[in-house]
N, C-alpha and C. Protein backbone atom coordinates (compact mmCIF):
# COMPACT_ATOMS: atom_id res chain seq x y z
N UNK A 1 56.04 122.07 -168.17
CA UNK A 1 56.63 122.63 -166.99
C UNK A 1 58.15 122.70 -167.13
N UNK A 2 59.11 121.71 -167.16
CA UNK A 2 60.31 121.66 -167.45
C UNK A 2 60.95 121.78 -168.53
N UNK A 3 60.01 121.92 -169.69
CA UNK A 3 60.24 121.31 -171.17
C UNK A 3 61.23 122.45 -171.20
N UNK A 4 62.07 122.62 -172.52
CA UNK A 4 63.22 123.18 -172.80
C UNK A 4 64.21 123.48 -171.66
N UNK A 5 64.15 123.14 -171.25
CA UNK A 5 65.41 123.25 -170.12
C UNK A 5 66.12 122.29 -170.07
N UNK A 6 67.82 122.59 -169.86
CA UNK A 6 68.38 121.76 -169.89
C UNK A 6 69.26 121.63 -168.91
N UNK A 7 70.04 120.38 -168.81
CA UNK A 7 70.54 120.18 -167.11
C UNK A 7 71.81 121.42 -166.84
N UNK A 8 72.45 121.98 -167.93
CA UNK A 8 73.17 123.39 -166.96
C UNK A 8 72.13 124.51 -166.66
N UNK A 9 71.41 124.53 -167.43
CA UNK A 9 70.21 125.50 -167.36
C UNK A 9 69.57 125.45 -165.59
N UNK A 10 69.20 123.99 -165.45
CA UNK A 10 68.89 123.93 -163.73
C UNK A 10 70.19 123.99 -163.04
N UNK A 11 71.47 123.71 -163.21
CA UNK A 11 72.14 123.87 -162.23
C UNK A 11 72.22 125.32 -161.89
N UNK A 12 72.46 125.82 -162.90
CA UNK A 12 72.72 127.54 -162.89
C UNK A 12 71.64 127.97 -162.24
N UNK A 13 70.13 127.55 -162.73
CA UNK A 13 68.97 128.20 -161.22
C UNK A 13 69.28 127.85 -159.95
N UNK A 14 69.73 126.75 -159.57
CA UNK A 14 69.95 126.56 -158.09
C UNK A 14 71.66 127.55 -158.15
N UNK A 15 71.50 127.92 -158.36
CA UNK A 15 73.11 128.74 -157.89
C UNK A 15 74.50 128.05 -158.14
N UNK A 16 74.77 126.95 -158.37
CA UNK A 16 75.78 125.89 -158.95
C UNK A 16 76.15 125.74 -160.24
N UNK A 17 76.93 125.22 -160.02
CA UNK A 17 77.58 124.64 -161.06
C UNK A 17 77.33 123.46 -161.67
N UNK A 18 77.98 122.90 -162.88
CA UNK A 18 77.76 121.39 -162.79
C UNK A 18 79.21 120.56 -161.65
N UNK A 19 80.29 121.31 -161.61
CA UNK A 19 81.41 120.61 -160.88
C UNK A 19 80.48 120.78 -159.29
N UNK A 20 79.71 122.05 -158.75
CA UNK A 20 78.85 121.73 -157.69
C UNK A 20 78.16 120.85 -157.12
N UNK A 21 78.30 119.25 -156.88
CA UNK A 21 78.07 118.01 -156.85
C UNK A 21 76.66 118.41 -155.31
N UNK A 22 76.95 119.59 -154.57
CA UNK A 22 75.90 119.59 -153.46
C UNK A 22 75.17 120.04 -154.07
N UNK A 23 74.63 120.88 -155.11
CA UNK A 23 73.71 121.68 -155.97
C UNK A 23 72.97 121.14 -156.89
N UNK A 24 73.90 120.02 -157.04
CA UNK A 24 73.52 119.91 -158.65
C UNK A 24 72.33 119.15 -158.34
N UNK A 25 71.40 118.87 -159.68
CA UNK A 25 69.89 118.29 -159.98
C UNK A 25 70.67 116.79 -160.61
N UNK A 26 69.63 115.79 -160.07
CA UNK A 26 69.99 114.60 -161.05
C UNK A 26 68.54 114.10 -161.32
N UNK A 27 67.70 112.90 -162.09
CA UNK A 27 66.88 112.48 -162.30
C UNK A 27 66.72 111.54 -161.13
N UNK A 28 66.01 111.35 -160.85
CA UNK A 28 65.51 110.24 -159.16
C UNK A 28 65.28 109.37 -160.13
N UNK A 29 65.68 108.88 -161.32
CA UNK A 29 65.71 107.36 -161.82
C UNK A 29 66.85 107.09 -161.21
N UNK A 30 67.88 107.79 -160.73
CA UNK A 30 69.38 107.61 -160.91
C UNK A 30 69.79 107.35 -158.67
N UNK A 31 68.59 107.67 -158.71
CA UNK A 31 68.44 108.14 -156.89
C UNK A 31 68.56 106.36 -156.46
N UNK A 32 69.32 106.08 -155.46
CA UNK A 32 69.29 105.45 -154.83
C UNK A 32 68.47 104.95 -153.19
N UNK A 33 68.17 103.63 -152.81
CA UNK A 33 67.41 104.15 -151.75
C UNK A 33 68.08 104.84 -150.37
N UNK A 34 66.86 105.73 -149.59
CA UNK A 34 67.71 106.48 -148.73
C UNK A 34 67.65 108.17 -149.16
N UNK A 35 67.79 107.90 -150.67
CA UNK A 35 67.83 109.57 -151.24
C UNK A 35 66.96 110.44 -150.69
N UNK A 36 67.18 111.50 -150.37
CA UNK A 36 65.49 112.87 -149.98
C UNK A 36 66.01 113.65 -151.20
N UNK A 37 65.24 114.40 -151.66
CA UNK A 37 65.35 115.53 -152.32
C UNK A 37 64.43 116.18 -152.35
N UNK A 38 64.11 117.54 -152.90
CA UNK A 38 63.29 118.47 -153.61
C UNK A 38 63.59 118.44 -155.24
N UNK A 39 61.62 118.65 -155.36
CA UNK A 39 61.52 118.44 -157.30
C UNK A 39 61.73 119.44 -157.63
N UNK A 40 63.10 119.62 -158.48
CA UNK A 40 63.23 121.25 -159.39
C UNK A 40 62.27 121.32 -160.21
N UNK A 41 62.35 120.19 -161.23
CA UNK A 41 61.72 119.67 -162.47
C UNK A 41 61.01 118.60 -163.20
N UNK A 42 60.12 118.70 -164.21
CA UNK A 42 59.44 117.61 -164.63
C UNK A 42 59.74 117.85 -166.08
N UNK A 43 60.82 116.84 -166.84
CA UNK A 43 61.32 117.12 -168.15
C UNK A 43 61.49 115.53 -169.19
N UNK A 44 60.28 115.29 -169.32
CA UNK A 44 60.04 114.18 -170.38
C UNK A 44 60.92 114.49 -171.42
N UNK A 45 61.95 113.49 -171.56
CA UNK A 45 62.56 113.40 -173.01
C UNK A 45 62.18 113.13 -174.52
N UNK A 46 61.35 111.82 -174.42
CA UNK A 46 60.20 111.72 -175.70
C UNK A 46 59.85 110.66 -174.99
N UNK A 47 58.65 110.15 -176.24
CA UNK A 47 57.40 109.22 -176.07
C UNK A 47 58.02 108.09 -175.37
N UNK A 48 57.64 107.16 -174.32
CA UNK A 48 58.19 105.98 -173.99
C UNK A 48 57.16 105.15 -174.20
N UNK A 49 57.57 103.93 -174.90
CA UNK A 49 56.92 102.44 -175.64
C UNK A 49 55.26 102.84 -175.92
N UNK A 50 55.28 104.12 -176.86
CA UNK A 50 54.18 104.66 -177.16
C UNK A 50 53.27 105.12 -176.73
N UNK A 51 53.65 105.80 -175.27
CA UNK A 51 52.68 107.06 -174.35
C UNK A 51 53.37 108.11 -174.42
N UNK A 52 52.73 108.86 -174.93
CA UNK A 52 53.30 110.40 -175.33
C UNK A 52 54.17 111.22 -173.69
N UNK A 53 55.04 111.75 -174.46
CA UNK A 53 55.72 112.60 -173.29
C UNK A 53 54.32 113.34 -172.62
N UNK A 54 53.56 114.39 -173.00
CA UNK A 54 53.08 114.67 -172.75
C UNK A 54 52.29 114.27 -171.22
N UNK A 55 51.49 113.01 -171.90
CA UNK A 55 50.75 112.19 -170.81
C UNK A 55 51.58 112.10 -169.40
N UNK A 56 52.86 111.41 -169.90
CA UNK A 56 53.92 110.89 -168.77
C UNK A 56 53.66 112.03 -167.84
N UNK A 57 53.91 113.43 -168.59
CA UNK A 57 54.21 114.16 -167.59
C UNK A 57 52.83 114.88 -166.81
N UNK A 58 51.95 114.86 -167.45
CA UNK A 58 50.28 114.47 -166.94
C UNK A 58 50.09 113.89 -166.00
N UNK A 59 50.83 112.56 -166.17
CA UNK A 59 50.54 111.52 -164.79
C UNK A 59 51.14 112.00 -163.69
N UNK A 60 52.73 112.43 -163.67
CA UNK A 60 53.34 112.72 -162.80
C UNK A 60 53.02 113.79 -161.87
N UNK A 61 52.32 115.08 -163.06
CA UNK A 61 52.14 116.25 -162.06
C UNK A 61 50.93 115.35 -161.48
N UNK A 62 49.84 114.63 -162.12
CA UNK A 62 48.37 114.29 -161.20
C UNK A 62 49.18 113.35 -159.76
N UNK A 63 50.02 113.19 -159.78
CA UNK A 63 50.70 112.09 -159.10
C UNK A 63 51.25 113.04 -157.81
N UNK A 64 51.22 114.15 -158.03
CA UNK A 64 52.57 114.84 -156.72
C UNK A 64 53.54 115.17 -156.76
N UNK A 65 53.66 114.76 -158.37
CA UNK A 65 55.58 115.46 -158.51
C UNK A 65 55.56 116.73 -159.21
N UNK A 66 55.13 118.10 -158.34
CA UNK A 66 55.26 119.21 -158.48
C UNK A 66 57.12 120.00 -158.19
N UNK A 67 57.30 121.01 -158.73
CA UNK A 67 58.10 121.14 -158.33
C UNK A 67 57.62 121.91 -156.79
N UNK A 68 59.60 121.46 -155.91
CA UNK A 68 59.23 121.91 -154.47
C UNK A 68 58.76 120.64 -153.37
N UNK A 69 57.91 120.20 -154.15
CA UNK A 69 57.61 118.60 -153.18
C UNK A 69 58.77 118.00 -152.91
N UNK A 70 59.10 117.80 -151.70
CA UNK A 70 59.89 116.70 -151.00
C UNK A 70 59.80 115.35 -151.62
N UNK A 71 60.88 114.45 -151.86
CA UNK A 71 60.72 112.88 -152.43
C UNK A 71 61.66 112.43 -151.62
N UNK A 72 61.31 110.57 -151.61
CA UNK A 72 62.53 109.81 -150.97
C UNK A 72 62.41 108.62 -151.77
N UNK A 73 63.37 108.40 -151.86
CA UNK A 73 63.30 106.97 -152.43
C UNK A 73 63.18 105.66 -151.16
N UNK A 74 62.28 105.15 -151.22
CA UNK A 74 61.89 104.20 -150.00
C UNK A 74 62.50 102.90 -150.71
N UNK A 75 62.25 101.80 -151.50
CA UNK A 75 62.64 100.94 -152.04
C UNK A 75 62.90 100.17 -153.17
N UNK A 76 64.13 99.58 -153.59
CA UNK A 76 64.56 99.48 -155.24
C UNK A 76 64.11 97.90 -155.30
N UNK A 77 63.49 97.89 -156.52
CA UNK A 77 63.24 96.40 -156.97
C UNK A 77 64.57 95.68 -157.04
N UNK A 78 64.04 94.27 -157.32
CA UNK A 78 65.24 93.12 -157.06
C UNK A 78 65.86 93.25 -159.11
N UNK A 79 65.30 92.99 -160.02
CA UNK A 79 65.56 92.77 -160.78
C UNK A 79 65.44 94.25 -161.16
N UNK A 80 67.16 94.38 -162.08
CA UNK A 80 67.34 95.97 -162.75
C UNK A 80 66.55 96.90 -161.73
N UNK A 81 66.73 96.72 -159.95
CA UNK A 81 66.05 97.76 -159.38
C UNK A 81 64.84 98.47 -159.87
N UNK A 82 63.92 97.93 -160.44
CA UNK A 82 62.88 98.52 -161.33
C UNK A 82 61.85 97.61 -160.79
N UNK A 83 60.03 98.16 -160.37
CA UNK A 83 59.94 99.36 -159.85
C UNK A 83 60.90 100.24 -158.54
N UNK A 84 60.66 101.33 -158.50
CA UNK A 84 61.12 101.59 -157.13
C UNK A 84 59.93 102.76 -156.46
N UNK A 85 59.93 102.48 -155.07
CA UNK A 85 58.73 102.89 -154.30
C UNK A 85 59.32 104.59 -153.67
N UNK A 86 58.60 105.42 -154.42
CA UNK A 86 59.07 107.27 -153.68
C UNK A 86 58.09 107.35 -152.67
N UNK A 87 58.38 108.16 -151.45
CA UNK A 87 57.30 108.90 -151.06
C UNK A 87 57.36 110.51 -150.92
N UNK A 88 56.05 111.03 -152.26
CA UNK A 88 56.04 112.71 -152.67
C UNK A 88 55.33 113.26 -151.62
N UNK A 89 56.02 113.89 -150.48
CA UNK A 89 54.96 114.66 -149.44
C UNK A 89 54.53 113.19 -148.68
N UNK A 90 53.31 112.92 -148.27
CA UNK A 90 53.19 111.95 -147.52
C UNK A 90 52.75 110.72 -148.72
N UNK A 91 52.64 110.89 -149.33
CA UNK A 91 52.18 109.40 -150.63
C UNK A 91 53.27 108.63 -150.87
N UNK A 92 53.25 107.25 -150.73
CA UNK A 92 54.07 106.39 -151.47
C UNK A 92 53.38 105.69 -152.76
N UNK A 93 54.52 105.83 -153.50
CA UNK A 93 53.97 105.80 -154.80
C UNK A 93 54.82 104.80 -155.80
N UNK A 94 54.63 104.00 -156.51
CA UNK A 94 55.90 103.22 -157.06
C UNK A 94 55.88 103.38 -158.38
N UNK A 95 57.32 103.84 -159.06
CA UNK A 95 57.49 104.33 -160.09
C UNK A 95 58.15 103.23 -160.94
N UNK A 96 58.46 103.10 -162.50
CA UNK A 96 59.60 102.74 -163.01
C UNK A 96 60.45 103.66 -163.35
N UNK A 97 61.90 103.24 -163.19
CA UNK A 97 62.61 104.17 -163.26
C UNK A 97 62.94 104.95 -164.55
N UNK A 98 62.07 104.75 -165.32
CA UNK A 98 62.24 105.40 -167.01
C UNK A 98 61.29 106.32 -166.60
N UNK A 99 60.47 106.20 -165.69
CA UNK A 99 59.24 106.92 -165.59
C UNK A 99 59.94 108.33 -164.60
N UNK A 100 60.62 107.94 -163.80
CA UNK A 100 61.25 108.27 -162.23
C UNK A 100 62.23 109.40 -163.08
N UNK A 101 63.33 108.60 -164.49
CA UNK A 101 64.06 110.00 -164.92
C UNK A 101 64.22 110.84 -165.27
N UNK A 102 62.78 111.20 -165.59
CA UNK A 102 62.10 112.75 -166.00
C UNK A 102 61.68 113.58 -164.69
N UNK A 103 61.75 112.94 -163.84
CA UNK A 103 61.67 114.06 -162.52
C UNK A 103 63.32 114.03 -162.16
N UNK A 104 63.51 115.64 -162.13
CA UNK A 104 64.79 116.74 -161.70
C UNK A 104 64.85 116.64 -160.30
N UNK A 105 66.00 116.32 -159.26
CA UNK A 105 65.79 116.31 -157.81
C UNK A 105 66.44 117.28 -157.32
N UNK A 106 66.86 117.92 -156.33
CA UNK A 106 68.15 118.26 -155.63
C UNK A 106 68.06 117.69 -154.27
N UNK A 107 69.27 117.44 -154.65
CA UNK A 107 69.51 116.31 -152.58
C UNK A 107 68.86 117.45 -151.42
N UNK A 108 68.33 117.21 -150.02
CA UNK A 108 68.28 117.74 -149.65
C UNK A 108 68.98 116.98 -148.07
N UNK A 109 69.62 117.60 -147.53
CA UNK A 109 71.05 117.27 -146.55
C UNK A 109 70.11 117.58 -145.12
N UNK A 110 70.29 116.75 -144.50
CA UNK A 110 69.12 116.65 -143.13
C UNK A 110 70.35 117.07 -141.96
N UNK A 111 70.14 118.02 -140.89
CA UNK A 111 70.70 118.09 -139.88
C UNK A 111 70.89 116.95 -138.93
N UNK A 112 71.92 116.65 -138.24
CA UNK A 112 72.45 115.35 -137.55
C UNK A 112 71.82 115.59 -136.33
C-alpha cells in the first residue's frame, strides 16, 4: 500500500510542504497522547526482530489502519512509553511503537 513512497512524496499529496508543519504526515510512533489524525499511509521499513515487513503490514491493514481511518492516541506506556493504546474508528487497539511507525498520520485540528 505505501511501499515506495517517501515522506516528501506524502507531503506533496496532501498539498504541503515539508516546512508545512499543519500538513505534514508523521509516523503515530512519534504521536503523542491526545493526538487525532487521519491514516495517509502504511509504509514498513524492513523486517522487525524477524517478522517480515510484509506481515507487519498484514496485521495492520487486518487491524483498521486503512488509509482515511481516523486514529487517536489514547495512552503511552510508563517505560520508553511503549505499548501505546490507538483508537482506529471505534477500536482500541494497543500498539508498540516500532509497530505504530509505519503508519503515516496527518493531524486532524477539531473545531473549538
Amino acid at each position: 500500500m505505501g511501499h515506495g513512497r517517501n515522506k516528501a512524496d506524502r507531503d506533496v499529496k496532501l498539498g504541503g510542504s515539508p516546512a508545512d508543519s499543519a500538513n505534514r504526515t508523521l509516523p503515530l510512533g512519534m504521536a503523542q497522547r491526545g493526538y487525532r489524525g487521519s491514516i495517509e499511509a502504511i509504509a514498513v521499513e524492513a523486517d522487525h526482530n524477524g517478522v517480515a515487513a510484509s506481515e507487519i503490514e498484514r496485521r495492520l491493514l487486518e487491524l483498521g489502519f486503512v488509509e482515511g481511518a481516523t486514529v487517536e492516541v489514547l495512552h503511552e506506556g510508563p517505560v520508553g512509553r511503549d505499548p501505546i493504546a490507538v483508537r482506529v474508528n471505534n477500536t482500541t487497539i494497543a500498539l508498540r511503537r516500532r509497530e505504530a511507525m509505519a503508519v503515516f498520520v496527518t493531524s486532524i485540528f477539531l473545531a473549538a
